[in-house]
C-alpha atoms as a PDB file:
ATOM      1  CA  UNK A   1     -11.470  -5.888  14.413  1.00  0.00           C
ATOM      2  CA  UNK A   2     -14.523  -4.603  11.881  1.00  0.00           C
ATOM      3  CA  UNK A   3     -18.096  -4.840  12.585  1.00  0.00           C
ATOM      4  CA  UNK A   4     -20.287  -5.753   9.641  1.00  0.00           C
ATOM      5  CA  UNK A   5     -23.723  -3.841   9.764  1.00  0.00           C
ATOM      6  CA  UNK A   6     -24.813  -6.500   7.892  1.00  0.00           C
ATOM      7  CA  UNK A   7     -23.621  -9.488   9.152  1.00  0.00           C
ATOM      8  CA  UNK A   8     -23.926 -10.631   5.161  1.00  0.00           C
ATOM      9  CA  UNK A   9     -21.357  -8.878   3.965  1.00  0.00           C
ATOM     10  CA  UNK A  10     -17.467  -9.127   4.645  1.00  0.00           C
ATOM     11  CA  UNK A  11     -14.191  -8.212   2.587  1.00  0.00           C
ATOM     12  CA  UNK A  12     -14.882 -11.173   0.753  1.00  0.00           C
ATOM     13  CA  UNK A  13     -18.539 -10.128  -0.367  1.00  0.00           C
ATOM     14  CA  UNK A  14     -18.870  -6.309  -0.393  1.00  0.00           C
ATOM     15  CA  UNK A  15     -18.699  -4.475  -3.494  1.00  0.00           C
ATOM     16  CA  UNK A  16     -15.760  -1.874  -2.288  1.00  0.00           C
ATOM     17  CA  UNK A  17     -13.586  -5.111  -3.373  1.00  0.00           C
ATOM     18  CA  UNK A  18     -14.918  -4.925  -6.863  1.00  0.00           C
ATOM     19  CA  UNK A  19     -14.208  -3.028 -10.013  1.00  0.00           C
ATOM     20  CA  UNK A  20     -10.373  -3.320  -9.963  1.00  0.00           C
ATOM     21  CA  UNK A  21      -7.951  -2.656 -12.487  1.00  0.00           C
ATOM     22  CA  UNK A  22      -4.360  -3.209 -13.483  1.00  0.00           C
ATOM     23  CA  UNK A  23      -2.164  -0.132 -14.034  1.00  0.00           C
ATOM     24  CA  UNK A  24       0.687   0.146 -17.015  1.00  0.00           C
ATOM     25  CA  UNK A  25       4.486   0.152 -15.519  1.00  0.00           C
ATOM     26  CA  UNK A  26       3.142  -1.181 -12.158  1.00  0.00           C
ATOM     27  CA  UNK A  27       4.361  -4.751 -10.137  1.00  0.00           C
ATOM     28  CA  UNK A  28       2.676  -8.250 -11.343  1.00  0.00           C
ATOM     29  CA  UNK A  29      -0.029  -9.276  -9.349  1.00  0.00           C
ATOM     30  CA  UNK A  30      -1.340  -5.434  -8.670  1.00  0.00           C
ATOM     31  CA  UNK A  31      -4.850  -3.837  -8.691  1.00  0.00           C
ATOM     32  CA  UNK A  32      -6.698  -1.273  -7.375  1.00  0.00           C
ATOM     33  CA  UNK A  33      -9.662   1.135  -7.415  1.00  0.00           C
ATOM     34  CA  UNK A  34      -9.234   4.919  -6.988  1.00  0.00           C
ATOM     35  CA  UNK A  35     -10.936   7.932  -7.128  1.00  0.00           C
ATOM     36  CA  UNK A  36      -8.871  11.450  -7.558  1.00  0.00           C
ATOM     37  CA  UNK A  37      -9.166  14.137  -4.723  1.00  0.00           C
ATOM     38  CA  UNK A  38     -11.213  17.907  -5.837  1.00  0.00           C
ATOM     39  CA  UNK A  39      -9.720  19.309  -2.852  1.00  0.00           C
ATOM     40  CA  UNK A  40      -6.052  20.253  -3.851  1.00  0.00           C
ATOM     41  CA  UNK A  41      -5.083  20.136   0.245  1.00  0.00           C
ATOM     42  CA  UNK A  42      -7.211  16.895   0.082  1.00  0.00           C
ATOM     43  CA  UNK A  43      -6.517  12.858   0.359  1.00  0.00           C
ATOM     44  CA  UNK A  44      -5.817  10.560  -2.465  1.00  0.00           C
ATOM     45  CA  UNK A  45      -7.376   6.868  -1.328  1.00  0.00           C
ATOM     46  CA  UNK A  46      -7.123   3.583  -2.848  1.00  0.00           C
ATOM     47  CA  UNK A  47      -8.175   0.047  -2.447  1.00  0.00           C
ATOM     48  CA  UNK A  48      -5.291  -1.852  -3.332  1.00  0.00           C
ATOM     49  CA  UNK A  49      -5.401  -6.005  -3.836  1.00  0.00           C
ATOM     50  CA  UNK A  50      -1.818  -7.476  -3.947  1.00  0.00           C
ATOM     51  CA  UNK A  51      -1.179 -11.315  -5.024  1.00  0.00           C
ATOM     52  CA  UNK A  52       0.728 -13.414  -2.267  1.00  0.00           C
ATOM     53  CA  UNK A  53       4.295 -13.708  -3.385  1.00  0.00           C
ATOM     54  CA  UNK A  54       3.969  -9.976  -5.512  1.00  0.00           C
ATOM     55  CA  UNK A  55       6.396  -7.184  -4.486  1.00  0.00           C
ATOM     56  CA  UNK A  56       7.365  -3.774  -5.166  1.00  0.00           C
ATOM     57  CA  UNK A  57      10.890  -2.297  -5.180  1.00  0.00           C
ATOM     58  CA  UNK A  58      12.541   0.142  -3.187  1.00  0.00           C
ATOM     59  CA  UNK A  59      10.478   3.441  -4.298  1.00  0.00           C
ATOM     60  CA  UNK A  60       9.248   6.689  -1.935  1.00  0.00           C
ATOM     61  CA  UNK A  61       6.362   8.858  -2.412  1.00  0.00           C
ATOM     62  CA  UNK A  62       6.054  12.232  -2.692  1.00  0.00           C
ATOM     63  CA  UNK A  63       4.003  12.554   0.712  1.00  0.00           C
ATOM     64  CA  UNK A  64       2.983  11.004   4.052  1.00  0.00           C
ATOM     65  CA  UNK A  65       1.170   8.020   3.205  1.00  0.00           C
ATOM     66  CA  UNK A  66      -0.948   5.201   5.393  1.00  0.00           C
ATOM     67  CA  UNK A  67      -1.539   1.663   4.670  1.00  0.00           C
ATOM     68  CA  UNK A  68      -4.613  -0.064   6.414  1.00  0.00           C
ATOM     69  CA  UNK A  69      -4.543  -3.662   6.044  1.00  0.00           C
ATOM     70  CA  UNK A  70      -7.653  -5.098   5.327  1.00  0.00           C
ATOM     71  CA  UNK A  71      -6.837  -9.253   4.836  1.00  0.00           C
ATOM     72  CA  UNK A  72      -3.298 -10.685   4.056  1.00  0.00           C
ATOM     73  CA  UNK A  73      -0.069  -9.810   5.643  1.00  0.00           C
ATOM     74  CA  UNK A  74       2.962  -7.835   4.202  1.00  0.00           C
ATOM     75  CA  UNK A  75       6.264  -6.534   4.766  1.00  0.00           C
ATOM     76  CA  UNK A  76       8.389  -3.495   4.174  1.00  0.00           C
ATOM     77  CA  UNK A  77      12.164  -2.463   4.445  1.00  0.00           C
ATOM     78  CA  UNK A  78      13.218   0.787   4.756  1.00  0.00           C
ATOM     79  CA  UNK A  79      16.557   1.797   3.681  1.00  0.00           C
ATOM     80  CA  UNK A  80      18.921   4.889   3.835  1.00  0.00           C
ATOM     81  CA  UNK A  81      21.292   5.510   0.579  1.00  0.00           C
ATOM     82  CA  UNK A  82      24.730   5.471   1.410  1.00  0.00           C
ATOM     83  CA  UNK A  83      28.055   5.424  -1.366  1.00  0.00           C
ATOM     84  CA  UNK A  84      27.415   1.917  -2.165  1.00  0.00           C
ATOM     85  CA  UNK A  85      23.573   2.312  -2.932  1.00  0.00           C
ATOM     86  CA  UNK A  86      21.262   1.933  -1.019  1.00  0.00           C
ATOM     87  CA  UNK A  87      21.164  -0.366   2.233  1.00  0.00           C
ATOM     88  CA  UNK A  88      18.628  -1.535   4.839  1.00  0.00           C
ATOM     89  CA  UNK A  89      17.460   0.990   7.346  1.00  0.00           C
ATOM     90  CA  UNK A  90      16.576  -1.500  10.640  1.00  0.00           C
ATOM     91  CA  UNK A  91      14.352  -4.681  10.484  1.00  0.00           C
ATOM     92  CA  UNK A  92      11.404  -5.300   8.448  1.00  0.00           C
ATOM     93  CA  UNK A  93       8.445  -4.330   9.357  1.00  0.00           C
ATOM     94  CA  UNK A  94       5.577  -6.754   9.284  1.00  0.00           C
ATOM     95  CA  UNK A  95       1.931  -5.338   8.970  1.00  0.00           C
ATOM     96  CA  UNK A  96      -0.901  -8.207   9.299  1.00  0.00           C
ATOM     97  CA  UNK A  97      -4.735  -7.668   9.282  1.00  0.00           C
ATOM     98  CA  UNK A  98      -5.884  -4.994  11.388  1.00  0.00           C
ATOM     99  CA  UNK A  99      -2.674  -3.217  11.290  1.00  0.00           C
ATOM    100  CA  UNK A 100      -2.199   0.227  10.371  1.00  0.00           C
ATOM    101  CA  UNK A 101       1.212   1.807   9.085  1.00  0.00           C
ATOM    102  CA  UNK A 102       2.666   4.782   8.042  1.00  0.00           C
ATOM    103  CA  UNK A 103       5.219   6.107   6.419  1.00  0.00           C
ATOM    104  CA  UNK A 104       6.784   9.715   6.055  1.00  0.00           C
ATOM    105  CA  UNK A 105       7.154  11.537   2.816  1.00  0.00           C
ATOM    106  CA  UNK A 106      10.356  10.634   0.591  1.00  0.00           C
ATOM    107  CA  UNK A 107      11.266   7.921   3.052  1.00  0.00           C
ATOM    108  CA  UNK A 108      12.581   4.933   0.565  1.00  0.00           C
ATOM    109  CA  UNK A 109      11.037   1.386   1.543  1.00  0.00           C
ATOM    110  CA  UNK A 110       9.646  -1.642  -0.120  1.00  0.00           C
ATOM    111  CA  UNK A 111       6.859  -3.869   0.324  1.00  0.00           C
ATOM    112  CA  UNK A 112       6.424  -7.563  -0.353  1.00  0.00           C
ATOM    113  CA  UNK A 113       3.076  -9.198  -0.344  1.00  0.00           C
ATOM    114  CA  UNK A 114       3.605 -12.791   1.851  1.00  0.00           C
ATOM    115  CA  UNK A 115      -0.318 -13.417   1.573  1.00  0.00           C
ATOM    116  CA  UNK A 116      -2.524 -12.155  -0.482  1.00  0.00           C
ATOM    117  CA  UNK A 117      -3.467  -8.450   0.768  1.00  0.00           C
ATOM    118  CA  UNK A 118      -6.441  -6.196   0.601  1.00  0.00           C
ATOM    119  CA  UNK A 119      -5.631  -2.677   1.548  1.00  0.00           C
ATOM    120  CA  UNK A 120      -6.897   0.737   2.231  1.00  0.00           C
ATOM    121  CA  UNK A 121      -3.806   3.326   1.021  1.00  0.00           C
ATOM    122  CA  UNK A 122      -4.067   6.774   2.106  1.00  0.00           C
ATOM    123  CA  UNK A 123      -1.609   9.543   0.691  1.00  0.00           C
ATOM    124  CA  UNK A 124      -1.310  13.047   1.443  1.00  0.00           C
ATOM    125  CA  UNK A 125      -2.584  14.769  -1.295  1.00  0.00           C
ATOM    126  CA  UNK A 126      -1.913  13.536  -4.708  1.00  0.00           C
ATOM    127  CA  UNK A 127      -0.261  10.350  -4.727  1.00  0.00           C
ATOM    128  CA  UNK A 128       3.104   9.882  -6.215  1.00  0.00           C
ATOM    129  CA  UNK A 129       6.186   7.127  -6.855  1.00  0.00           C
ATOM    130  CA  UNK A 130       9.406   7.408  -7.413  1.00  0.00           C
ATOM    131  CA  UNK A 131      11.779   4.510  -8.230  1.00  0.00           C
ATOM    132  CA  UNK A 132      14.743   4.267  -6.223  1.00  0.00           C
ATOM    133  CA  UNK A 133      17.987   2.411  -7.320  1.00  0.00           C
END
């Protein structure tokens, strides 16, 4: 559970939640704020707001990554290619507020936004996506 300092501000107030933008080639109801590592062994971080009912569809990344939910809940599938395409990989995995997940470098998974999300994304190093069919 967070601890405001200031009991005034919350995820609905604080300016960290401001100054989104929307992204060319990216899934409807997407924005986020970013700021691009200096360190080339560093961190790329961004604060991600997803619309309720917006999804995004079976992709990987080029590295480890971490998702921090702020407000909302979401799910994602992972799946495993196989000679018919690609299939699910076990059951869902639901992340609600105050969950933390992770997921490992080329590992192919979506995510679907059930509520309306506010999250802290973490990938190693530069961040990266690859569509996956």
């Amino acid at each position: 559970m967070s601890k405001d300092i200031n009991q005034e501000v919350s995820s609905e107030t604080s300016a960290v939640w401001r100054n989104h933008v929307t992204v060319p080639d990216t899934p409807k109801g997407f924005t986020l704020r970013t700021t691009y590592p200096t360190n080339p062994d560093g961190a790329e971080v961004m604060l991600e707001r997803w619309e309720a009912g917006s999804e995004e569809p079976p992709h990987s990344h080029p590295g480890d990554d971490m998702t921090i939910v702020v407000e909302g809940k979401m799910s994602i599938q992972f799946f495993i290619r196989s000679e018919t395409g690609l299939v699910p990989d076990g059951e869902k995995v639901i992340l609600n507020k105050g969950d933390t997940g992770y997921i490992k470098a080329g590992r192919i998974h979506d995510a679907k936004y059930i509520e309306e999300c506010k999250l802290v994304y973490v990938h190693d190093k530069a961040f990266g996506f690859s569509a996956e069919n």
